[in-house]
Protein backbone atom coordinates (compact mmCIF):
# COMPACT_ATOMS: atom_id res chain seq x y z
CA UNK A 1 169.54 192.80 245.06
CA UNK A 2 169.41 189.95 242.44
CA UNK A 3 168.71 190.86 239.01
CA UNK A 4 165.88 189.19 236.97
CA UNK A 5 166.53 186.80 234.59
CA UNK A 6 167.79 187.69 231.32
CA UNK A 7 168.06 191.62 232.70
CA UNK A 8 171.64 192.95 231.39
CA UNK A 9 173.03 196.10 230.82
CA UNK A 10 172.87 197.43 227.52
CA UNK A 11 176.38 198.92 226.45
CA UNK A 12 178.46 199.02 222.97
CA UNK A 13 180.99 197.47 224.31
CA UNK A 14 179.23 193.86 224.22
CA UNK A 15 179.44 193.85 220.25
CA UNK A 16 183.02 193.77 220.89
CA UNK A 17 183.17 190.66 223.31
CA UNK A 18 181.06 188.89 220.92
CA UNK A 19 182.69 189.99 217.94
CA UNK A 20 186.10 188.59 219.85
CA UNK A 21 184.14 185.12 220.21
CA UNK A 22 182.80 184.78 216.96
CA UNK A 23 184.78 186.43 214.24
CA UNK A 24 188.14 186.43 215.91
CA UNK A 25 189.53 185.56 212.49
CA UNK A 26 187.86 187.97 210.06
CA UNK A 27 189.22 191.61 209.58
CA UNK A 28 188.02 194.50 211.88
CA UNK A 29 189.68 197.23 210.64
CA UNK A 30 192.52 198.46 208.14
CA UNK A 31 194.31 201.63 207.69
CA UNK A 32 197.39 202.00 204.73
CA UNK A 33 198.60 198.54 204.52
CA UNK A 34 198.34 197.48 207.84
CA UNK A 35 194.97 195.33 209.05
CA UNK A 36 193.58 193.98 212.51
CA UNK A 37 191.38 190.67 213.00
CA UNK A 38 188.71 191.41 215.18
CA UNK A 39 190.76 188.97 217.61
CA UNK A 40 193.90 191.36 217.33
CA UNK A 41 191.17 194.33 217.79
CA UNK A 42 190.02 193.32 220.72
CA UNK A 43 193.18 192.88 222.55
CA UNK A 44 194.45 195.85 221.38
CA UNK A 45 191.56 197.89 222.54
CA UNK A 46 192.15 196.19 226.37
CA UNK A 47 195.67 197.07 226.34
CA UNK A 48 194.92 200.23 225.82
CA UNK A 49 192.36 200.36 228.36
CA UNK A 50 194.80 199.46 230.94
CA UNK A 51 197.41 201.86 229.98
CA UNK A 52 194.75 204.37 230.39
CA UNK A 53 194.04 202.76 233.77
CA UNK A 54 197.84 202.65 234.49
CA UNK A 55 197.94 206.14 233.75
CA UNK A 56 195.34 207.05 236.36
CA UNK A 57 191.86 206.63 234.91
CA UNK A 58 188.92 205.57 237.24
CA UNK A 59 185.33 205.56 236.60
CA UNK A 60 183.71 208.95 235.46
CA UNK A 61 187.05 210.49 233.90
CA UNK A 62 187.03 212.41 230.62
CA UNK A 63 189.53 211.38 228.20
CA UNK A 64 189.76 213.42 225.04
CA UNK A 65 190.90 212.20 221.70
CA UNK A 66 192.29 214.47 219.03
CA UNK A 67 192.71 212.53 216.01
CA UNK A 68 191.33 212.36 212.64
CA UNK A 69 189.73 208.91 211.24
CA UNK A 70 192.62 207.15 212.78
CA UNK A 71 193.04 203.39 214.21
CA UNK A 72 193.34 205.42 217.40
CA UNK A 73 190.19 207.41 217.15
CA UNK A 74 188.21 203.90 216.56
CA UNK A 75 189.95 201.92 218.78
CA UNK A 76 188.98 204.56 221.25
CA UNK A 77 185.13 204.48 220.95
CA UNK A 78 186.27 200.88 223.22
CA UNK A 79 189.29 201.38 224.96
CA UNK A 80 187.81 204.88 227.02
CA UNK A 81 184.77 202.87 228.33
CA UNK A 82 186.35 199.61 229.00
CA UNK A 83 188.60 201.78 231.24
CA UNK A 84 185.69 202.80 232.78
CA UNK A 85 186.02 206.89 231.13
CA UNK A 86 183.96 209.00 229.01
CA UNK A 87 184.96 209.60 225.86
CA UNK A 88 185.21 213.22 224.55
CA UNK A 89 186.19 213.14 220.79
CA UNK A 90 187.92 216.45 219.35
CA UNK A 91 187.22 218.15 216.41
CA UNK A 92 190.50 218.33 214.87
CA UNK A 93 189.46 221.15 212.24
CA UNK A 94 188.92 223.95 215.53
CA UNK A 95 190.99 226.79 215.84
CA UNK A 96 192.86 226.09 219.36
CA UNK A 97 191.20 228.49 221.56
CA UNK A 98 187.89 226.80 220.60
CA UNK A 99 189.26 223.24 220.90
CA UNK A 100 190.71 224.32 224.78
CA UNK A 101 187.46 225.85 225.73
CA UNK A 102 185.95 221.92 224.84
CA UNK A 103 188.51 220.42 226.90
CA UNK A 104 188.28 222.46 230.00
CA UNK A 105 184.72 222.50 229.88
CA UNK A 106 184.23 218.67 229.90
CA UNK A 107 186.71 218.46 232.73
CA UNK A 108 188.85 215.96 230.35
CA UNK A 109 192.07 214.84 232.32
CA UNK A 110 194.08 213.47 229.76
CA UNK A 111 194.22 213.50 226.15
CA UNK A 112 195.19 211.05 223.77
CA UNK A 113 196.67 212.13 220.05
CA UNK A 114 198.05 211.40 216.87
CA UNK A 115 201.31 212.64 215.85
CA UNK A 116 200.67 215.62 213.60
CA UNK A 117 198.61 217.06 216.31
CA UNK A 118 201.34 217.45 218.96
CA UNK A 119 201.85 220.94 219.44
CA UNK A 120 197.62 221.56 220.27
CA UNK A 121 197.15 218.49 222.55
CA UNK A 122 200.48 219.92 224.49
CA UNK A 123 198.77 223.29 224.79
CA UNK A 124 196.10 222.30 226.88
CA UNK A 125 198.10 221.82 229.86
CA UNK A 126 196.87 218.61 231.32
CA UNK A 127 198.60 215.54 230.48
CA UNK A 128 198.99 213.48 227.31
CA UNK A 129 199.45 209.99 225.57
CA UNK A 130 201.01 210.12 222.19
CA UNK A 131 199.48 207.55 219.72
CA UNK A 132 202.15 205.11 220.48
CA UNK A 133 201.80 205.74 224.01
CA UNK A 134 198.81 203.45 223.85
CA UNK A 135 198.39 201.94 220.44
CA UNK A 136 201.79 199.95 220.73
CA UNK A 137 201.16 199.34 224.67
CA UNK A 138 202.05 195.64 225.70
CA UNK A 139 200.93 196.05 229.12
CA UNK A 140 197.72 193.70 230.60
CA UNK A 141 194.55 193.60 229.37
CA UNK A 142 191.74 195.29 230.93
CA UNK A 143 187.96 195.84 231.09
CA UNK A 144 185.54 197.46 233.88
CA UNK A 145 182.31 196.27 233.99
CA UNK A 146 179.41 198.76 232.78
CA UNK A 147 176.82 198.30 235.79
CA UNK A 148 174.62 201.44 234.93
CA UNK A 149 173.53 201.52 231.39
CA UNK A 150 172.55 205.11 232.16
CA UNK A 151 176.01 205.78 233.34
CA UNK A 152 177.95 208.21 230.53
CA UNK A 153 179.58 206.44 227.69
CA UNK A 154 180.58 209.89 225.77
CA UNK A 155 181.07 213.60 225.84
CA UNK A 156 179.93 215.01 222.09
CA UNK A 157 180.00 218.66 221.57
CA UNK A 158 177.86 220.54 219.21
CA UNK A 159 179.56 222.72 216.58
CA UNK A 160 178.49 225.58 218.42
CA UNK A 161 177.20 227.86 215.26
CA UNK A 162 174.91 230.38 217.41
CA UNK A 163 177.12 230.47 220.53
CA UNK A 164 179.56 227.89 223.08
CA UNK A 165 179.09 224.25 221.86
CA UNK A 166 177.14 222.62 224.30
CA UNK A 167 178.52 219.20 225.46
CA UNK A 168 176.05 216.46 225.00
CA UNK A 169 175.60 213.62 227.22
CA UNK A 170 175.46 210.06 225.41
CA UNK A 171 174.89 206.88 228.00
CA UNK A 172 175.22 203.28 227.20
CA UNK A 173 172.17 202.28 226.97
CA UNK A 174 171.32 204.81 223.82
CA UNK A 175 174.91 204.01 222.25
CA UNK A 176 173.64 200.37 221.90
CA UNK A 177 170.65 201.35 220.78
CA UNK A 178 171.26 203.11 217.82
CA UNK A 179 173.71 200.76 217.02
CA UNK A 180 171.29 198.31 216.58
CA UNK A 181 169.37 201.14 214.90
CA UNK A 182 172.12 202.06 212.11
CA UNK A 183 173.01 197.82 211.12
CA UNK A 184 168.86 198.04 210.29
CA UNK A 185 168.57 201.12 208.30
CA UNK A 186 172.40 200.92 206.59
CA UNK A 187 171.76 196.68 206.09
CA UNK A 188 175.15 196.21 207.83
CA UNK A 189 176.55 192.52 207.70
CA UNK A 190 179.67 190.43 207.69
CA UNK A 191 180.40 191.16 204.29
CA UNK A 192 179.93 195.60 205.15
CA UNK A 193 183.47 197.07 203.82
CA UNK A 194 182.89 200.76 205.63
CA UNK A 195 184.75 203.59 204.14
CA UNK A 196 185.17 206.03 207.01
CA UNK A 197 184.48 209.31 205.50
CA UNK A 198 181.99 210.60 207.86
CA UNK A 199 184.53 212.43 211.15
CA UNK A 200 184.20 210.00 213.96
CA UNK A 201 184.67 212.89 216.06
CA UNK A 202 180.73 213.94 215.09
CA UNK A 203 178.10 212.62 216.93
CA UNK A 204 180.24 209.34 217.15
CA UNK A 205 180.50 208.57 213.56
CA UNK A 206 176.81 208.18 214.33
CA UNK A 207 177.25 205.37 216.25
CA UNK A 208 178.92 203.22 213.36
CA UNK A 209 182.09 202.75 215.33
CA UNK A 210 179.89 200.04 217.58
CA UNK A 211 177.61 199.35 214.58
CA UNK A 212 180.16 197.86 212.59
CA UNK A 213 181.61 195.81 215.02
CA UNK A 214 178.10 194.27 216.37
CA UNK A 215 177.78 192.91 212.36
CA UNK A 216 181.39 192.20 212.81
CA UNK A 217 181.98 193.83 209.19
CA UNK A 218 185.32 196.00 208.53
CA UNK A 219 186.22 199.56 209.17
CA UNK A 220 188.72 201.19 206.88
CA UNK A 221 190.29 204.23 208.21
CA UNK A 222 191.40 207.44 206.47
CA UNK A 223 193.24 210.25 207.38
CA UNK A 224 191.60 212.60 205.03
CA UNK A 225 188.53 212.33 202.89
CA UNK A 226 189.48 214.27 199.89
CA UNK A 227 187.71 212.98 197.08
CA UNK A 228 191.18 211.69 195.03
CA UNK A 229 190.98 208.91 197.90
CA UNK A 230 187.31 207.95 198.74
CA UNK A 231 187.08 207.95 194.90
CA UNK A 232 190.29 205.40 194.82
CA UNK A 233 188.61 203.56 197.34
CA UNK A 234 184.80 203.25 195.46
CA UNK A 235 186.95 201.72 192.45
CA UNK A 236 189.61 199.69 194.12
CA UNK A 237 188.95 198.53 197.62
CA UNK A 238 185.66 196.80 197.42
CA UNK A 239 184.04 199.51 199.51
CA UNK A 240 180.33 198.51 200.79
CA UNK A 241 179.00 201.73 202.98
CA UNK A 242 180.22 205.11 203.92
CA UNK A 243 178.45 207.83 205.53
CA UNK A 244 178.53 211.66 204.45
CA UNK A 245 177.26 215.42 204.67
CA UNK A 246 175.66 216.26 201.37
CA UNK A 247 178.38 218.81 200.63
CA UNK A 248 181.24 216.07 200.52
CA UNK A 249 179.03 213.93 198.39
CA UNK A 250 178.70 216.72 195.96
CA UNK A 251 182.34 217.37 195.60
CA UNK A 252 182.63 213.59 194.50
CA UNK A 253 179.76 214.21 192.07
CA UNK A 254 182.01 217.10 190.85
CA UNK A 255 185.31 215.30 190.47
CA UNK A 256 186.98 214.19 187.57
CA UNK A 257 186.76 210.20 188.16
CA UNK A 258 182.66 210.61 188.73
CA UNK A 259 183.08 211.11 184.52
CA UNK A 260 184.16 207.18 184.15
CA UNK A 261 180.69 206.03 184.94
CA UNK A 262 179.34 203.54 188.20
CA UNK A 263 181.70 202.44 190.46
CA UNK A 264 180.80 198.85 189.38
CA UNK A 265 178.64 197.52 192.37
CA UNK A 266 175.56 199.14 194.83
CA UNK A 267 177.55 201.23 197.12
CA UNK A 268 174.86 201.72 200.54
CA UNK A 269 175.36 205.95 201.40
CA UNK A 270 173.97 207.64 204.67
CA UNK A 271 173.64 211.21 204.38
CA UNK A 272 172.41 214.16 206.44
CA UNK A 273 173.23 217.29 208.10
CA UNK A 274 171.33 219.12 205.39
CA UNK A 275 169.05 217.98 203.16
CA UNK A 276 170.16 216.62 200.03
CA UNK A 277 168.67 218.18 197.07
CA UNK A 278 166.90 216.03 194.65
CA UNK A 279 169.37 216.77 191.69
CA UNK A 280 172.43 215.43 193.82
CA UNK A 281 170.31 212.68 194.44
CA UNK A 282 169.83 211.92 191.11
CA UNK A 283 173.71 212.58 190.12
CA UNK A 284 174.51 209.97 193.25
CA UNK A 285 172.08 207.33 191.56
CA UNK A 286 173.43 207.32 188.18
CA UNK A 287 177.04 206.27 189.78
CA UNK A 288 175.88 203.35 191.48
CA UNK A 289 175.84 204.62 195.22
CA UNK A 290 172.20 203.78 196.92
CA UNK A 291 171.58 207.05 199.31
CA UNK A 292 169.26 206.98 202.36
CA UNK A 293 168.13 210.01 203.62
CA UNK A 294 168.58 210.63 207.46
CA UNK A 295 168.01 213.27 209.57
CA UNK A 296 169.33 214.31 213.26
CA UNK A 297 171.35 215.74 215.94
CA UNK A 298 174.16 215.41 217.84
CA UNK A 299 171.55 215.76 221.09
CA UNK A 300 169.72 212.03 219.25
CA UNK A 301 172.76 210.12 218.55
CA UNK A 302 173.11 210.96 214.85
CA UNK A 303 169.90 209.54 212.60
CA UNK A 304 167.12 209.41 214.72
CA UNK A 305 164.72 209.91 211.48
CA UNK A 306 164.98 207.38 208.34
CA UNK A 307 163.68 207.57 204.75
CA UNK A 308 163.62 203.73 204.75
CA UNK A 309 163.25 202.73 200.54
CA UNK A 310 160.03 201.28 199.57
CA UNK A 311 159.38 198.52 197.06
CA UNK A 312 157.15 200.54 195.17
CA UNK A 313 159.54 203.38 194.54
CA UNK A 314 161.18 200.83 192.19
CA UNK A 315 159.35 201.69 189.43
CA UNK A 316 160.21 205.60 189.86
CA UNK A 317 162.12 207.18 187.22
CA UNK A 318 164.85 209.28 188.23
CA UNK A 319 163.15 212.57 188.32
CA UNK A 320 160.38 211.29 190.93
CA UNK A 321 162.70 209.06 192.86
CA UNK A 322 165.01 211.46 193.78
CA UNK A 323 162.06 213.43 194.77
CA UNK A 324 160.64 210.91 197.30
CA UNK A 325 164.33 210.34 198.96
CA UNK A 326 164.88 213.95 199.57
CA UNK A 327 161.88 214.06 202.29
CA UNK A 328 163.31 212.72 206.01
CA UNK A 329 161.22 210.10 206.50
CA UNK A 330 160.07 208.50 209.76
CA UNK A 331 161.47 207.73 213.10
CA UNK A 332 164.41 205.12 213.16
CA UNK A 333 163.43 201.77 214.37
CA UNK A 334 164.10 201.98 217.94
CA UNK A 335 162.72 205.61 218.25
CA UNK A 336 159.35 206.28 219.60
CA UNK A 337 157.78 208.85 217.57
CA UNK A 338 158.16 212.32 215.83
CA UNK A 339 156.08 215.42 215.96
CA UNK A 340 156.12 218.62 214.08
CA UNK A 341 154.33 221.46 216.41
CA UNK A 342 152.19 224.16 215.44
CA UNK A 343 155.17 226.85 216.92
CA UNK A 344 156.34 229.50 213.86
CA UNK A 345 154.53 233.22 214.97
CA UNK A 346 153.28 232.11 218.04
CA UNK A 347 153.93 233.37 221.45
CA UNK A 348 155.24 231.53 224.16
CA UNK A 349 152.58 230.73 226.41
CA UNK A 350 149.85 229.49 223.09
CA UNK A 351 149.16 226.08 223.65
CA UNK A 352 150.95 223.64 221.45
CA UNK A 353 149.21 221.71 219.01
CA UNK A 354 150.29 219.67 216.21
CA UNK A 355 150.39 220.64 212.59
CA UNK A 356 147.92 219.60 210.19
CA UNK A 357 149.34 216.56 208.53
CA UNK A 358 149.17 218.40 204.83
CA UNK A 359 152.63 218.76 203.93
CA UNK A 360 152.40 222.66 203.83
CA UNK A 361 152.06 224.21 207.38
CA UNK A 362 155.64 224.61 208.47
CA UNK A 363 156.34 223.83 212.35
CA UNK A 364 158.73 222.71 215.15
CA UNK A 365 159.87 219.47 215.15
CA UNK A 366 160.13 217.51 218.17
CA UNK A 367 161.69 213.86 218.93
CA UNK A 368 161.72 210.87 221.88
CA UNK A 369 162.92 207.97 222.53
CA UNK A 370 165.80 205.97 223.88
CA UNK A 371 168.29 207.68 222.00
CA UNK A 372 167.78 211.46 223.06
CA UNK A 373 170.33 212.67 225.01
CA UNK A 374 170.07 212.97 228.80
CA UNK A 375 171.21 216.70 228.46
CA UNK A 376 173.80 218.96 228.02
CA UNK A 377 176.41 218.52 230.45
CA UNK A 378 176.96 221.45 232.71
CA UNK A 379 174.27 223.13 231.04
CA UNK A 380 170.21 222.67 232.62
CA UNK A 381 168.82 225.89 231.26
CA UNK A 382 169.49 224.78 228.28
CA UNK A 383 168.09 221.53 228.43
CA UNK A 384 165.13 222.81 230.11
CA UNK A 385 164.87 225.47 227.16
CA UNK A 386 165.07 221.90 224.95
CA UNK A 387 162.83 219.76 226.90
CA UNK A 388 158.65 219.74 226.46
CA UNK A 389 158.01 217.06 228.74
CA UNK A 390 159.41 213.79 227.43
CA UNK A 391 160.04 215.28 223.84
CA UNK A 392 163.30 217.43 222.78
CA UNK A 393 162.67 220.27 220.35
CA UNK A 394 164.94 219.80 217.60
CA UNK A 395 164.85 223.91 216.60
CA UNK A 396 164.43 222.48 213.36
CA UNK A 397 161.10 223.48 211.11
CA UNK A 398 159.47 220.96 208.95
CA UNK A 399 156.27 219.55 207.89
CA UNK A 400 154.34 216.85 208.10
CA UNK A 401 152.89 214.68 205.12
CA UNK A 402 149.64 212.68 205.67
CA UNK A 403 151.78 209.27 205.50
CA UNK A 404 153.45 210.50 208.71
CA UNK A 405 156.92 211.68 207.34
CA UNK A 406 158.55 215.00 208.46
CA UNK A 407 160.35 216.63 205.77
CA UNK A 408 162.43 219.29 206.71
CA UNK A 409 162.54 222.91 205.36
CA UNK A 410 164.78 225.06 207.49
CA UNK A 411 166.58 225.66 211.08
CA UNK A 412 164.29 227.79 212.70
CA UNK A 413 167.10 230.70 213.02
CA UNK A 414 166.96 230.52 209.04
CA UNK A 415 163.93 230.72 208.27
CA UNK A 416 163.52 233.96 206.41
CA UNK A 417 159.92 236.13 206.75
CA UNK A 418 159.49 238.60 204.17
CA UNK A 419 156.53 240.88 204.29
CA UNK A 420 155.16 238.40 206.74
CA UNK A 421 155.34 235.57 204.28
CA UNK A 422 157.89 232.30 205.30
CA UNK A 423 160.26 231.62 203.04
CA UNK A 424 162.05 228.10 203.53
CA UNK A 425 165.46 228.07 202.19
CA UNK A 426 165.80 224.75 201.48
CA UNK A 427 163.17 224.94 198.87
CA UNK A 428 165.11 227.91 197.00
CA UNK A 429 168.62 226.18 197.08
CA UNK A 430 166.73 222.97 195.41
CA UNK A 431 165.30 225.37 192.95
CA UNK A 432 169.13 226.29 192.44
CA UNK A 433 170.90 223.34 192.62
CA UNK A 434 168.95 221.82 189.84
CA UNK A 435 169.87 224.39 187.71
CA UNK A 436 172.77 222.80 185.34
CA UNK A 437 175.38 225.05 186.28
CA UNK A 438 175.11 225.64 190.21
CA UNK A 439 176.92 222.64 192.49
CA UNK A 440 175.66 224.21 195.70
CA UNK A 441 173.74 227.15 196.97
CA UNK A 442 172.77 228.67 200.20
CA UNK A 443 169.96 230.91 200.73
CA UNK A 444 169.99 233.32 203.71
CA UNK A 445 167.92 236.77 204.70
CA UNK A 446 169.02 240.56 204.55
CA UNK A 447 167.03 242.88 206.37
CA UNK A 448 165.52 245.41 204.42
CA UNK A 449 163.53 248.72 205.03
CA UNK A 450 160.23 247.66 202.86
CA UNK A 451 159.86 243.90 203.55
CA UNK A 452 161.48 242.89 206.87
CA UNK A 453 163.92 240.70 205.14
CA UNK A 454 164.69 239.93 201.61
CA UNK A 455 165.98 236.62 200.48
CA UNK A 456 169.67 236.32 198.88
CA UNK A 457 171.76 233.56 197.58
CA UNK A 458 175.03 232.39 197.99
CA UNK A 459 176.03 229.94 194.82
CA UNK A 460 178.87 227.54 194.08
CA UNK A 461 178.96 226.61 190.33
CA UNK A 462 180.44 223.57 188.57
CA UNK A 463 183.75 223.31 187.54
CA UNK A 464 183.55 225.21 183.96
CA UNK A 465 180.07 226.58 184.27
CA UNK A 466 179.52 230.00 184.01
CA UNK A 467 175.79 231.71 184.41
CA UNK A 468 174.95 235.37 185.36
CA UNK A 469 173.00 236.59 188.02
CA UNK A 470 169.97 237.36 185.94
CA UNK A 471 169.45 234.34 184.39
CA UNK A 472 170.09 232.46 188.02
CA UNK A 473 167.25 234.94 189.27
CA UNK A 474 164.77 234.16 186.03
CA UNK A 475 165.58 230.68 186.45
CA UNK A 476 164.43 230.48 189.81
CA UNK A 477 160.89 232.73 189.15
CA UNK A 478 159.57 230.26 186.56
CA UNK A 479 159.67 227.89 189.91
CA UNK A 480 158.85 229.82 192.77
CA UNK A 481 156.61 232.86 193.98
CA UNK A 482 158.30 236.59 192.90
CA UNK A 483 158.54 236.53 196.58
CA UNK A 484 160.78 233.50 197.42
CA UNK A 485 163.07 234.44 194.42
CA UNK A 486 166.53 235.69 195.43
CA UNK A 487 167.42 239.86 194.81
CA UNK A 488 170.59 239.01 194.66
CA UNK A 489 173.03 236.34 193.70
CA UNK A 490 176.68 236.01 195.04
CA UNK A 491 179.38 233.25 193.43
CA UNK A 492 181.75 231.91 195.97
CA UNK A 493 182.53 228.85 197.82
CA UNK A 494 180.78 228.58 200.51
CA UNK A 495 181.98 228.28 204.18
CA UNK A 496 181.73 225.05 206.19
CA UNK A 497 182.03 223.40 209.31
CA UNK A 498 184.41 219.92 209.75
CA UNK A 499 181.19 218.17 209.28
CA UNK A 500 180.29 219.76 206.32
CA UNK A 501 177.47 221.85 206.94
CA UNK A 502 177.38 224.81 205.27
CA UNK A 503 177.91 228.18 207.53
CA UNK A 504 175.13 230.61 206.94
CA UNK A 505 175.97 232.84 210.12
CA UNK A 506 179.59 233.57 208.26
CA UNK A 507 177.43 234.43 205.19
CA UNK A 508 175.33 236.71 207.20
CA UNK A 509 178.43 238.28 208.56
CA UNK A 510 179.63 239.08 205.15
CA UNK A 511 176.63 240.39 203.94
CA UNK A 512 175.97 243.65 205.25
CA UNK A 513 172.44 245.04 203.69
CA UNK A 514 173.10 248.50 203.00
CA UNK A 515 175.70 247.21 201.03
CA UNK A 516 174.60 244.15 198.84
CA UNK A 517 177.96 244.25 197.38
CA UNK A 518 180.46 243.62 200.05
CA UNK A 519 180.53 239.89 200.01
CA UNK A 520 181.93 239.86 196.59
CA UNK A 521 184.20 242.67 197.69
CA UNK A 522 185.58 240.78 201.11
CA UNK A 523 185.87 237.43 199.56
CA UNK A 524 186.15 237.47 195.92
């Protein structure tokens, strides 16, 4: 069967080909000292696909990765497809049992590492490439053809918080897609200088390892994101765009250098994974760096939800500016719509209707669109549990405001209902957080004998702050309702994943509610 005219498949791996042809000459990527021309990219990236080839990869096989923000993570996003494999990216930060359980369960038949993470990519006992294995290969060129667009592209696990991770399926034809989506939103171009703070091994660095290359701008790669370096980087190496959970963006807030004032030009910022309070927002402002608000999932590709800026928020002060980038915004520009569903208290079998658009009644929000996943891989109760006909129920609760923005207030596992009354957390820990002494905060529920479930808080202050737990608690009633207010207040730092999301189940675990007390006691 001939194809139409002008019908091709959609797949990443065409920003590359063109980038080759166009910008052979202009810097792709640098890591240390050492840089590659999108020409010298390119080449690379086949070379390694046919040592991956030579090494017995056909069409269909997993190939895991376990490497940090390396030239061989990125390099990988091609070099795994062009072979004609599906990519399965490692969280490097996973105790070993968890990381094995990932690679058995996506059936990955070889694994490809960097050097410090020998010993772990030995113990899974199938076989391995060493960095230089495949990085330094001289060996031909090669590149399989994509002819499904549908066909797998990548293997991305969820972090797996409330049980297994669940191994997401990403195809080509979404991979492009958001691509496209994230040089829109993040206003990508030649001259983008991408600071790779954001762990490629999430959600595909939500889709910026093809992004970047389709605007043919230049990746720089870390090995670590401690703040000492991205902050070296903001003031030294003309660094554009990075991407980043709210929690990392706080700790640069917090560090020393943030004290010397704007980095000296608009730095572009995507964050999500929680929402940003309004106060960090604020903080991020006042240095220079431009944040966009984003919200999604490792089942829609990263971002599949945009606060897109608006001309008219230019004459916003602070206070109120800050306030309209906190909410989520609206679907990204190649999703097809967003819904929040009339779900919390109801029983399974009520019919479901949408919220009123008022920006109070809290429900379920649901996505579509070419970027959802097609499911979780070995895994169909799930994604039937997931699926409401052609939407995908996030399991996140929001609401909807009459313009048509969701704003997120909680996971729906959070949410915390005392005395029958919904408490969203995210409200209290932007109560918190804007308190002058508190540089993070977590909210979670205890069950007790009168209401159900009593809030608590779990708070991080700034370096040299001190505040009681009384005047935190005061603080936070001349805000909120005396229901919504924490009983108790904990100091600590608080637990997170390697994306950066704060870990409320390992709060719950420490919290036991007969007695209040033994966080402080186990971790302090």
């Amino acid at each position: 069967m001939t194809a139409d005219l002008g019908d091709q498949v959609l797949t990443p791996l065409n920003f590359l080909e063109r980038a080759e042809a166009i910008h052979a000459d202009r810097t792709a990527m640098t890591y240390h000292s050492r840089s590659w021309s999108y020409g010298e990219f390119a080449v690379t990236a086949r070379r390694m696909a046919g040592t991956l080839a030579g090494h017995g990869v056909t069409p269909g096989d997993r190939v895991a990765v376990l490497a940090s923000n390396t030239p061989l993570m990125l390099l990988a996003h091609f070099a795994v497809p062009l072979a004609g494999g599906v990519l399965v990216t490692l969280n490097h930060r996973l105790a070993a049992p968890e990381l094995a359980y990932i690679v058995q369960h996506s059936g990955a038949s070889l694994v490809l590492f960097d050097n410090e993470f020998h010993s772990a990519a030995h113990s899974f006992g199938i076989r391995t490439l060493a960095v230089g294995e495949v990085l330094e290969a001289g060996g031909p060129e090669y590149a399989r053809s994509v002819d499904d667009e549908r066909s797998l592209i990548s293997l991305n696990y969820t972090s797996g918080t409330t049980g297994r991770p669940k191994g997401v399926m990403y195809h080509h034809r979404g991979a492009y897609l958001q691509a496209l989506a994230m040089i829109h939103h993040a206003r990508l171009g030649l001259d983008t200088v991408y600071l790779w703070t954001l762990p490629m091994f999430h959600c595909n660095g939500w889709c910026f390892p093809w992004a970047i290359t389709a605007a043919a701008g230049t990746q720089v790669c870390l090995d670590r994101p401690d703040p000492d370096t991205v902050w070296r980087h903001l003031r030294s190496g003309g660094i554009t765009h990075f991407n980043a959970a709210p929690t990392v963006l706080t700790n640069l807030t917090q560090h020393r250098e943030a004290a010397n004032g704007p980095v000296g030009r608009t730095v572009e910022v995507g964050t999500g994974g929680a929402p940003p309070s309004p106060t960090l927002l604020s903080e991020l402002t006042a240095l220079g760096i431009h944040t966009t608000h984003l919200y999604g999932l490792t089942e829609t590709f990263g971002p599949a939800v945009v606060n897109e800026p608006r001309p008219e928020w230019n004459s916003l002060g602070h206070t109120d500016l800050s306030r309209a980038m906190a909410v989520q915004g609206n679907s990204n520009i190649v999703g097809t719509g967003i819904r929040v569903l009339d779900t919390v208290g109801k029983t399974d079998d009520a019919p479901v209707v949408d919220v009123t658009a008022d920006g109070t009644i809290l429900g379920e929000i649901a996505v579509r669109g070419n970027t959802v996943m097609l499911g979780y891989y070995h895994g169909d109760a799930a994604t039937e549990a997931a699926r409401m006909g052609e939407w995908f129920k996030t399991g996140d609760l929001g609401v909807m405001h009459p313009d048509g923005s969701v704003e997120i207030r909680d996971r729906a596992k959070d949410i915390v209902i005392s005395g029958g009354e919904n408490i969203a957390t995210v409200e209290v820990e932007h109560v918190l957080t804007s308190h002058p002494a508190v540089a993070e905060a977590a909210v979670i529920g205890i069950a007790d004998p009168k209401w159900g479930e009593v809030p608590v808080a779990v708070v991080t202050l700034r370096p040299g702050a001190e505040v009681s737990i009384e005047e935190l608690i005061a603080f936070t009633r001349t805000q909120l309702a005396g229901f919504k207010t924490p009983k108790h207040v904990y100091f600590r730092e608080l637990p997170k994943s390697g994306t950066g999301k704060i870990l409320k189940h390992r709060l719950r675990e420490l919290i036991s509610p007969e007695a209040p007390q033994a966080l402080s006691a186990i971790v302090e």
